[in-house]
N, C-alpha and C. Protein backbone atom coordinates (compact mmCIF):
# COMPACT_ATOMS: atom_id res chain seq x y z
N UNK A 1 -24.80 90.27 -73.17
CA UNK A 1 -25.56 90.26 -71.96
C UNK A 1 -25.14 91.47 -71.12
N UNK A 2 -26.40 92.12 -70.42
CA UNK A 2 -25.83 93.27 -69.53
C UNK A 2 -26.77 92.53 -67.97
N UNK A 3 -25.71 93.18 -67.30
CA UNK A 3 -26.84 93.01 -65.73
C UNK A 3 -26.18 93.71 -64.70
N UNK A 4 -26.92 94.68 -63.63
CA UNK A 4 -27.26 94.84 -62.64
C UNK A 4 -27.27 94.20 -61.38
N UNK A 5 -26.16 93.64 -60.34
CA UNK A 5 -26.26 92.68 -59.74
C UNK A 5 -25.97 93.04 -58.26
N UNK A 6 -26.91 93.07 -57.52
CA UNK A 6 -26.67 94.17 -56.41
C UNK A 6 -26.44 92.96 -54.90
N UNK A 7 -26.36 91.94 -55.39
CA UNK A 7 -25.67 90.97 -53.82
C UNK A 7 -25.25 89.38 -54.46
N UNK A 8 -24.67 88.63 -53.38
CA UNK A 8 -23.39 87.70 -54.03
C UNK A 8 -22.33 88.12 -54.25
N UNK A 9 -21.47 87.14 -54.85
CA UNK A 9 -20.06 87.31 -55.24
C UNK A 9 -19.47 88.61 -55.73
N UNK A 10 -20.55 89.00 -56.63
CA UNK A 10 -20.55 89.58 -58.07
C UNK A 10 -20.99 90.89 -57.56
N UNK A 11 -21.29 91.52 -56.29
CA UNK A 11 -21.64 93.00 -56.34
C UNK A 11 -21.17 93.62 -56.04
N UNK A 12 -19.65 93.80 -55.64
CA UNK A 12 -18.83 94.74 -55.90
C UNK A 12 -18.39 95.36 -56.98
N UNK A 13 -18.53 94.72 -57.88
CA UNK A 13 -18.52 95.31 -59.17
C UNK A 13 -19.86 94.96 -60.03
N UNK A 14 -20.96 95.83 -59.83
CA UNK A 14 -22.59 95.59 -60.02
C UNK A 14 -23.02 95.80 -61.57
N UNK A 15 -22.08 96.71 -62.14
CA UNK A 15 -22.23 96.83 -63.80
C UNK A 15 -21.75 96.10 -64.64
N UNK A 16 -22.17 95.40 -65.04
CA UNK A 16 -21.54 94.19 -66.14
C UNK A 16 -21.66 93.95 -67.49
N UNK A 17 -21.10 93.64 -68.15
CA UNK A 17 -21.56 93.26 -69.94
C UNK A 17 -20.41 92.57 -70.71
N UNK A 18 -21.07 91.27 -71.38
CA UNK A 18 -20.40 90.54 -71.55
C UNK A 18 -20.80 90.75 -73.31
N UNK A 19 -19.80 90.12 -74.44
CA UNK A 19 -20.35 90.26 -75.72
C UNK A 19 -19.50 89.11 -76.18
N UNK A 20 -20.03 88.43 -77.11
CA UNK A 20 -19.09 87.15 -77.39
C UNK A 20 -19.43 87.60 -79.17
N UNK A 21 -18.38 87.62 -80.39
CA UNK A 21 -18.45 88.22 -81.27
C UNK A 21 -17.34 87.24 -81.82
N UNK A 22 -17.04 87.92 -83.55
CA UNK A 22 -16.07 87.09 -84.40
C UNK A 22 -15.27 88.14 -85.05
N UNK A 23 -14.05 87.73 -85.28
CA UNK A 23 -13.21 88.72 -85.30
C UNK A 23 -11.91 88.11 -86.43
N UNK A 24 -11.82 88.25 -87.46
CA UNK A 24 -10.50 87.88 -88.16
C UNK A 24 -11.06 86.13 -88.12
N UNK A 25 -12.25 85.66 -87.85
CA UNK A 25 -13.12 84.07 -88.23
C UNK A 25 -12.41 83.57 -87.10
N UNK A 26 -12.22 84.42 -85.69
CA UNK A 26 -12.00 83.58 -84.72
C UNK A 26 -12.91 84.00 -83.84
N UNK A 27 -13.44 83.07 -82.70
CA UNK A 27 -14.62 83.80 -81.93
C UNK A 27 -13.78 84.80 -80.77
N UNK A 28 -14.15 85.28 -79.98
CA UNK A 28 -13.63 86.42 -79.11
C UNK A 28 -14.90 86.66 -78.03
N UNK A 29 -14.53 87.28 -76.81
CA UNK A 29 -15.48 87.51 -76.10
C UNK A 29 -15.12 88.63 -75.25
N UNK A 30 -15.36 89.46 -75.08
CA UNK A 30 -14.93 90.61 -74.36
C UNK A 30 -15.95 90.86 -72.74
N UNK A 31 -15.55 91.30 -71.96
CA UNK A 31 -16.06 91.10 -70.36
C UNK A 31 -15.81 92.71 -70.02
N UNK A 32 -16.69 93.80 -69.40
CA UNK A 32 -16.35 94.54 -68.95
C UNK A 32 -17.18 94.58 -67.57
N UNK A 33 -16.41 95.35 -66.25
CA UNK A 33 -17.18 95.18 -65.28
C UNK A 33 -17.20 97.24 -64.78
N UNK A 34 -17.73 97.43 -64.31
CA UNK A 34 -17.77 98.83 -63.34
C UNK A 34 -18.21 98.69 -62.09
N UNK A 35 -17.46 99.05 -61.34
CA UNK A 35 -17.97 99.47 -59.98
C UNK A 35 -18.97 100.26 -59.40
N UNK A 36 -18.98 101.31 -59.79
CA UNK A 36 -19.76 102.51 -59.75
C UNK A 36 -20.03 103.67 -60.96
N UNK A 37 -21.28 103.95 -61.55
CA UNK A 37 -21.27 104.43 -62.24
C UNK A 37 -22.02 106.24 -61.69
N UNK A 38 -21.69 107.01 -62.34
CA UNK A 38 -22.25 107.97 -61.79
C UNK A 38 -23.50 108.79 -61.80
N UNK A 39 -24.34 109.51 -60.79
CA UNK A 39 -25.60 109.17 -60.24
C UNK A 39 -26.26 110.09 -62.00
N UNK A 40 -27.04 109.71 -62.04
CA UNK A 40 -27.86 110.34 -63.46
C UNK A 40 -27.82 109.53 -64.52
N UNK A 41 -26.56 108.76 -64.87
CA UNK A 41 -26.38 108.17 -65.92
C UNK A 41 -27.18 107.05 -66.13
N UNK A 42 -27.56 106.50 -67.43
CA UNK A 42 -28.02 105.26 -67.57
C UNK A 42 -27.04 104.19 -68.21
N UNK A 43 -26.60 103.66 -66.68
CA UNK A 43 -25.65 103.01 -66.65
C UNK A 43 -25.85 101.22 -67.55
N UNK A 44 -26.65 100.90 -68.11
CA UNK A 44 -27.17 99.93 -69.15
C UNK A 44 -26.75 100.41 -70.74
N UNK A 45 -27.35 101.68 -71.03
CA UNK A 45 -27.09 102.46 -72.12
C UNK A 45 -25.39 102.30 -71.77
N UNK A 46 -24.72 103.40 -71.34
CA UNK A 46 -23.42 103.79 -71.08
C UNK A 46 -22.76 102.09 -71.71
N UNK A 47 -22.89 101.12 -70.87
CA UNK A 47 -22.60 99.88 -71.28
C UNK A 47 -22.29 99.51 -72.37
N UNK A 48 -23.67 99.36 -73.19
CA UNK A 48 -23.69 99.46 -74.48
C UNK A 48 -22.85 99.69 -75.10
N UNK A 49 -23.01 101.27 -75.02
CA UNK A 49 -22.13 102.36 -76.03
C UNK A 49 -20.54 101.95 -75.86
N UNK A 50 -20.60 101.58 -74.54
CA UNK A 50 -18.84 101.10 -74.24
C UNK A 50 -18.14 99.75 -74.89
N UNK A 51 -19.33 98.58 -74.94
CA UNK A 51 -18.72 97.55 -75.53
C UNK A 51 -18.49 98.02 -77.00
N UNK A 52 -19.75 98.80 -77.81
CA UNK A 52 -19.35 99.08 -79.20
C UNK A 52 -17.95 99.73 -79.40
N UNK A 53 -17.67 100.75 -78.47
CA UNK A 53 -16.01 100.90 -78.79
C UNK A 53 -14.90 100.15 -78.11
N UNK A 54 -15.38 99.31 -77.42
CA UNK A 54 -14.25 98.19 -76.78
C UNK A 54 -14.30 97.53 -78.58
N UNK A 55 -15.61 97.05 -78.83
CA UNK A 55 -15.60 96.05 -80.14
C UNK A 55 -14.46 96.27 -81.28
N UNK A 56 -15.07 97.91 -81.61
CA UNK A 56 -14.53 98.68 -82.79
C UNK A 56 -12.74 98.73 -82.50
N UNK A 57 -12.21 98.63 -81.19
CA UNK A 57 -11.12 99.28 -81.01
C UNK A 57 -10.40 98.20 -80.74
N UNK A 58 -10.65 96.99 -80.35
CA UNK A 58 -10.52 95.66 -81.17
C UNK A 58 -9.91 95.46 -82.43
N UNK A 59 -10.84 95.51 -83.20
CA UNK A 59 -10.66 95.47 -84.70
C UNK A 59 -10.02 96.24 -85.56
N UNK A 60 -9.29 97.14 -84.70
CA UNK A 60 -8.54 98.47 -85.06
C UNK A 60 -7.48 97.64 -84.68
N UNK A 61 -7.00 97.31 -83.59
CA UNK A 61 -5.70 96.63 -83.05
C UNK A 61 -5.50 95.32 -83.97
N UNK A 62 -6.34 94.83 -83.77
CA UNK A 62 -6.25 93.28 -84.52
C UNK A 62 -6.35 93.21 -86.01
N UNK A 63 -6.93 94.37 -86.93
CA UNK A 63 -7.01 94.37 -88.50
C UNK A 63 -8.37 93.33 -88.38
N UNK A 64 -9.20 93.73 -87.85
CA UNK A 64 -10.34 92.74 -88.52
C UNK A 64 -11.61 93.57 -88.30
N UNK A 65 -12.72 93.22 -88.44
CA UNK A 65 -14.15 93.75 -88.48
C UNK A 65 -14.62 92.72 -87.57
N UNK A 66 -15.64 93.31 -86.39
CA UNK A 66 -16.32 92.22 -85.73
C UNK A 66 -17.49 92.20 -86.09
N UNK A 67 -17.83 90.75 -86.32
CA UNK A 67 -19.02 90.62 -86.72
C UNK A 67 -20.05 89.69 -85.83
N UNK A 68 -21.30 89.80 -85.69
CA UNK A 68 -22.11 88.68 -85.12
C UNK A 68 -22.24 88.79 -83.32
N UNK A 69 -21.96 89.96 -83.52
CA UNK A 69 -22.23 90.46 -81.75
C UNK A 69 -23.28 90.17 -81.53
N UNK A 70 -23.00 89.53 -80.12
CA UNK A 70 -24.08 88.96 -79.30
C UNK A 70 -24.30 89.96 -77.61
N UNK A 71 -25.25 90.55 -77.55
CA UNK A 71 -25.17 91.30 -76.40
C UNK A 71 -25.14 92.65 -76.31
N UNK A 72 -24.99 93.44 -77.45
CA UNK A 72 -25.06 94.60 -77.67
C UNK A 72 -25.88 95.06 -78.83
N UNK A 73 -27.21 93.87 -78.95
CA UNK A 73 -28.18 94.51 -80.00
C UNK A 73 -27.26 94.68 -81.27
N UNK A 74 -26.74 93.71 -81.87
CA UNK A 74 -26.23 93.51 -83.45
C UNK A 74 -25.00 94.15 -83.59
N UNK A 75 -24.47 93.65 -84.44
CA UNK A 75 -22.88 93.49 -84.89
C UNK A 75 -23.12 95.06 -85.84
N UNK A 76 -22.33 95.93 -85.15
CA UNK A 76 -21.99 97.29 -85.62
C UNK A 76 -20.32 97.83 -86.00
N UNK A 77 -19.59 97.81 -87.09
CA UNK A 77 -18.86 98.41 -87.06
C UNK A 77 -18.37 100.32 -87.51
N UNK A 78 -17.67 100.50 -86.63
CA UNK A 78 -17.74 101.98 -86.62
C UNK A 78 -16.80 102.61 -87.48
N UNK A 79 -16.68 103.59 -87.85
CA UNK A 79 -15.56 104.29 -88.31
C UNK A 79 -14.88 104.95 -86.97
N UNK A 80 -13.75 105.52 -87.33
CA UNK A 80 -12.97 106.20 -86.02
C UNK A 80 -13.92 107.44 -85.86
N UNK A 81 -14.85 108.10 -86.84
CA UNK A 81 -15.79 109.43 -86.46
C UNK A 81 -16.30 108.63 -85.83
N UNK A 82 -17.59 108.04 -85.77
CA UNK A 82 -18.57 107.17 -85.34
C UNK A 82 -18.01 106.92 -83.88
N UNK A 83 -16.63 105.85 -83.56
CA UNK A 83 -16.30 106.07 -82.49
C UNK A 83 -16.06 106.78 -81.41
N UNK A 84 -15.15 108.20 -81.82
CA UNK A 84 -14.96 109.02 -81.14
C UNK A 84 -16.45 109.66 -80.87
N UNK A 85 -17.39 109.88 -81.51
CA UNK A 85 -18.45 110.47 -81.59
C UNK A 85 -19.36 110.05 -80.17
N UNK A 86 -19.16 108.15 -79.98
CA UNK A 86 -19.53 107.81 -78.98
C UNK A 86 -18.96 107.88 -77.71
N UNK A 87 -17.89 107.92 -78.13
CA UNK A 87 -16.99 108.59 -76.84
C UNK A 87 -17.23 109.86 -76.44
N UNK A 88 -17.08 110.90 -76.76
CA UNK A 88 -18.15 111.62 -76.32
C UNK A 88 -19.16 111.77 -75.58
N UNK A 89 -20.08 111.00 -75.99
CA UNK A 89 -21.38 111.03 -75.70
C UNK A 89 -21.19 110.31 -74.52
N UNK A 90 -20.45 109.33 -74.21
CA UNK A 90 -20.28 108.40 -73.61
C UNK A 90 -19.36 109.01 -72.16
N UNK A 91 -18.34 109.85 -72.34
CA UNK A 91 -17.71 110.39 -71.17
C UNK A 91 -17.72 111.67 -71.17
N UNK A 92 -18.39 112.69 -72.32
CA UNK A 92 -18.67 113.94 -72.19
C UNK A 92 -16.87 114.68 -72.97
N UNK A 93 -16.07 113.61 -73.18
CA UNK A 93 -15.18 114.80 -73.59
C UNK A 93 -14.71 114.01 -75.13
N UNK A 94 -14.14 114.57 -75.70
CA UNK A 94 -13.18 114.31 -77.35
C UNK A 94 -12.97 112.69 -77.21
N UNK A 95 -13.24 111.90 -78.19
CA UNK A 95 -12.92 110.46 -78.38
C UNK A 95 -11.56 110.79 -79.11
């Protein structure tokens, strides 16, 4: 799940994305929030691209493959090119 939440509790930190996934056949759920993202970006996309290497970098720490992502448009695992590649793209400098 991603959302945009601009009043309530929840809008100080307005960028959100949640992914609930399986990891080593245990479930897992990962939460990221941002405060402010910067003006041009498409801060939904950016999201995205960020849980896939929160996911991947996961499964690097833990020895497992995540599978069955929910929230980021299908269960993708990366190689460390693939990753860094999105990193990149994702903050403009070397993953």
């Amino acid at each position: 799940m991603v959302a945009y939440l601009t009043s309530g509790l929840l809008a100080q930190q307005p960028y959100r994305i949640s992914a609930k996934f399986r990891c080593g056949g245990k479930d897992r759920m990962l939460d990221i929030y941002l405060a402010k993202v910067a003006k041009g970006r498409d801060a939904i996309q950016d999201l995205i691209v960020l849980m896939r290497i929160a996911q991947s970098r996961y499964g690097e720490l833990y020895d497992c493959t995540p599978q069955g992502t929910q929230g980021t448009q299908g269960a993708q695992s990366h190689s460390p090119q693939a990753t860094a590649t999105a990193t990149q793209q994702l903050t403009g400098k070397p993953g």
